[in-house]
Protein backbone atom coordinates (compact mmCIF):
# COMPACT_ATOMS: atom_id res chain seq x y z
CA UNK A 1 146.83 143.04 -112.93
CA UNK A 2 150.33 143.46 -111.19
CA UNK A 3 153.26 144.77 -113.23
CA UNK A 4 156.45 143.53 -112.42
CA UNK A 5 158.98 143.90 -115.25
CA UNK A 6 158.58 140.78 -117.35
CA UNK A 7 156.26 139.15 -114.71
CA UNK A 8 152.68 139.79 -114.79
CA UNK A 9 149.72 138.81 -112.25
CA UNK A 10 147.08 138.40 -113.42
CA UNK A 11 143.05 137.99 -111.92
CA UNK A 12 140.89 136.27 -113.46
CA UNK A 13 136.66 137.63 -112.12
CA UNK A 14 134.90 134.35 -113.69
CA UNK A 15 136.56 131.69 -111.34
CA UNK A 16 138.01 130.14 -114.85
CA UNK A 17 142.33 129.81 -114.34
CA UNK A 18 143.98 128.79 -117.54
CA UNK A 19 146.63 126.00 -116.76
CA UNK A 20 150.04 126.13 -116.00
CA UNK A 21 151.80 126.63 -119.34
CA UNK A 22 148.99 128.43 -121.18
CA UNK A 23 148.91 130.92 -122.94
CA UNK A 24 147.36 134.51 -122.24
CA UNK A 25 147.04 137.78 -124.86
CA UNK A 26 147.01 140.83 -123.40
CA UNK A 27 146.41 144.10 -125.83
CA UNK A 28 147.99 147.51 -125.34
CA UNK A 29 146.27 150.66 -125.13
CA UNK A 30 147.45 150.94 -128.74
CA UNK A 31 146.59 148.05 -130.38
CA UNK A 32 149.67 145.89 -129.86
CA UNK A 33 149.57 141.93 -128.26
CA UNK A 34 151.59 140.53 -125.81
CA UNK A 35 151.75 136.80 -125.58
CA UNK A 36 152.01 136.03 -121.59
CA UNK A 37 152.29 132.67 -120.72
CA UNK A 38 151.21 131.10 -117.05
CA UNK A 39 153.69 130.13 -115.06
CA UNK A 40 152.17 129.38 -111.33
CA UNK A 41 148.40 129.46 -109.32
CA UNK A 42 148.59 132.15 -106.96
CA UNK A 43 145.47 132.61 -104.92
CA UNK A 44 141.93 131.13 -106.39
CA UNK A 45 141.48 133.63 -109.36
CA UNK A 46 144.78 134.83 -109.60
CA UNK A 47 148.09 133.63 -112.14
CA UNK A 48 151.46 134.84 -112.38
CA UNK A 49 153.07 134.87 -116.02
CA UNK A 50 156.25 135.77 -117.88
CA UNK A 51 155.56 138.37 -120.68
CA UNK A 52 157.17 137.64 -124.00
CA UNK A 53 157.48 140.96 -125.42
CA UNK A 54 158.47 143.95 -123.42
CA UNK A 55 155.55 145.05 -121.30
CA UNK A 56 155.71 149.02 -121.90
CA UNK A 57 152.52 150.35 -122.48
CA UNK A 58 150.65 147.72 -120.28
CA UNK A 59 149.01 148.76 -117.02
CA UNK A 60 146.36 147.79 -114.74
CA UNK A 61 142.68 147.12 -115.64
CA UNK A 62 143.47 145.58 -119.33
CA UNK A 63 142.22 142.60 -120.15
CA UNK A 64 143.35 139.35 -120.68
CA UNK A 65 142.47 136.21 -122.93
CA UNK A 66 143.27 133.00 -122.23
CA UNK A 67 143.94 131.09 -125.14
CA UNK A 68 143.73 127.79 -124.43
CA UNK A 69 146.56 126.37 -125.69
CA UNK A 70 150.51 126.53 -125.05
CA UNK A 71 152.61 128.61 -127.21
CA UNK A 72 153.27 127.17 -130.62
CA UNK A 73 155.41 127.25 -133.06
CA UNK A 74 154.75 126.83 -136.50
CA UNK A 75 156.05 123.41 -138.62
CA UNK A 76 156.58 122.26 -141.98
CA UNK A 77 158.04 123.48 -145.50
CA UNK A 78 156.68 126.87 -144.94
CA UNK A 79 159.03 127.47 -142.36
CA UNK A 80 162.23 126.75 -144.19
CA UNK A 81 164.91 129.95 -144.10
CA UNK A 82 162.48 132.21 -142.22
CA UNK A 83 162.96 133.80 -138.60
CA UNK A 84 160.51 133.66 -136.13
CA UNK A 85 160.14 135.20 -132.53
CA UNK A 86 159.47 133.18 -129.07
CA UNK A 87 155.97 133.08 -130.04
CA UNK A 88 156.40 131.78 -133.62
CA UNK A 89 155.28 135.17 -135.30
CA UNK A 90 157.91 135.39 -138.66
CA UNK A 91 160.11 138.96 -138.09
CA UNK A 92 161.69 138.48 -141.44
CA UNK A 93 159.09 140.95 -142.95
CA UNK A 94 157.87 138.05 -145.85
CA UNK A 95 154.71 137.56 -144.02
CA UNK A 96 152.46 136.09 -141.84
CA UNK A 97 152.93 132.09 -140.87
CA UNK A 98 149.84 129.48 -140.67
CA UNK A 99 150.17 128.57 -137.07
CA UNK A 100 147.24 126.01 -137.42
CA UNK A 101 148.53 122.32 -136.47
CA UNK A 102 152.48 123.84 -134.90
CA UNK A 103 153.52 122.34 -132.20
CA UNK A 104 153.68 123.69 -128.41
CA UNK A 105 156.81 125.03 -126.91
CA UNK A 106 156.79 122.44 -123.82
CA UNK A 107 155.96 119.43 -126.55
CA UNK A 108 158.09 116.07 -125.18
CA UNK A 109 161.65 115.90 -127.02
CA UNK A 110 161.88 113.09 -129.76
CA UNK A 111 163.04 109.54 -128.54
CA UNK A 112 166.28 108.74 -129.72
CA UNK A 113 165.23 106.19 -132.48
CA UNK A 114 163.41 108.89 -134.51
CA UNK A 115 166.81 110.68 -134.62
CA UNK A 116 168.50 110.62 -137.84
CA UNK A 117 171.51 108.49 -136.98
CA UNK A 118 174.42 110.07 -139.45
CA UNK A 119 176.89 107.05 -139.23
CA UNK A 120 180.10 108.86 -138.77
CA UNK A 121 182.88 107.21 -138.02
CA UNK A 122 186.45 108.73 -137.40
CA UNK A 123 188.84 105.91 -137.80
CA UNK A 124 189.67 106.20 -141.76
CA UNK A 125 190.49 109.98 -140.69
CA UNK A 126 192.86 108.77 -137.86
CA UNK A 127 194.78 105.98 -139.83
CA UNK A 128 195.82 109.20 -142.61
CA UNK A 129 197.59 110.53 -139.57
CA UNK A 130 198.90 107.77 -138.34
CA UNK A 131 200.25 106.29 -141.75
CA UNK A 132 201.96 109.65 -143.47
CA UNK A 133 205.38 110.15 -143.10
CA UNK A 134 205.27 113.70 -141.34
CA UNK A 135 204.28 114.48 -137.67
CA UNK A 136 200.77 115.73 -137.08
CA UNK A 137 199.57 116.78 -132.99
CA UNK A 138 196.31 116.54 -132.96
């Protein structure tokens, strides 16, 4: 494991590389996880990935998990007025957030037709303007 500030290399001994966008945990000396998440194959058994935490208290010779998965986010009512970090852990202090079934970080954006469509229209709001007696500048 290389230490560069945020960015992390890590080698992986089994031949296994998680794939680009993955996820990776890596535990602190006290206990503490740090979601990494792989960014580019470097080398056969190496990965280089961008820590989302700080990465004080990690150093060489720790190990790593791949997860599996991207980084998700947690969806539904139960999410409703609480704050979550880049890793969808809640840091509001209520509690802990059932991550099963959230959806990844790099998911594809919605297509335009599932978008709401709030039919807004500004011309009644022009035409008061235009039809009073005083002078507005818009």
């Amino acid at each position: 494991m290389q230490i560069i500030g945020p960015v992390i290399d890590v080698r992986f001994e089994s031949g296994f590389l998680p794939k680009i966008l993955d996820a990776l945990e890596a535990v602190r000396p006290d206990g503490q996880k740090v979601t990494l998440e792989c960014e580019q194959h470097i080398g056969e058994d190496t990965v280089r990935t961008i820590a989302m935490d700080s990465t004080d208290g990690l150093r060489r010779g720790l190990e790593v998990v791949a997860m599996g998965t991207p980084i998700k986010m947690p969806v539904g009512d139960q999410i409703k007025g609480r704050l979550f970090n880049v890793v969808g852990q809640a840091i509001d202090g209520i509690g802990a957030v059932d991550n099963t079934g959230g959806y990844s970080i790099h998911r594809e954006p919605p297509s335009q037709y599932s978008i709401p469509s709030t039919q807004f229209s500004i011309q009644p709001i022009l035409s008061l303007y235009h039809s009073s007696p005083q002078q507005y500048r818009l």
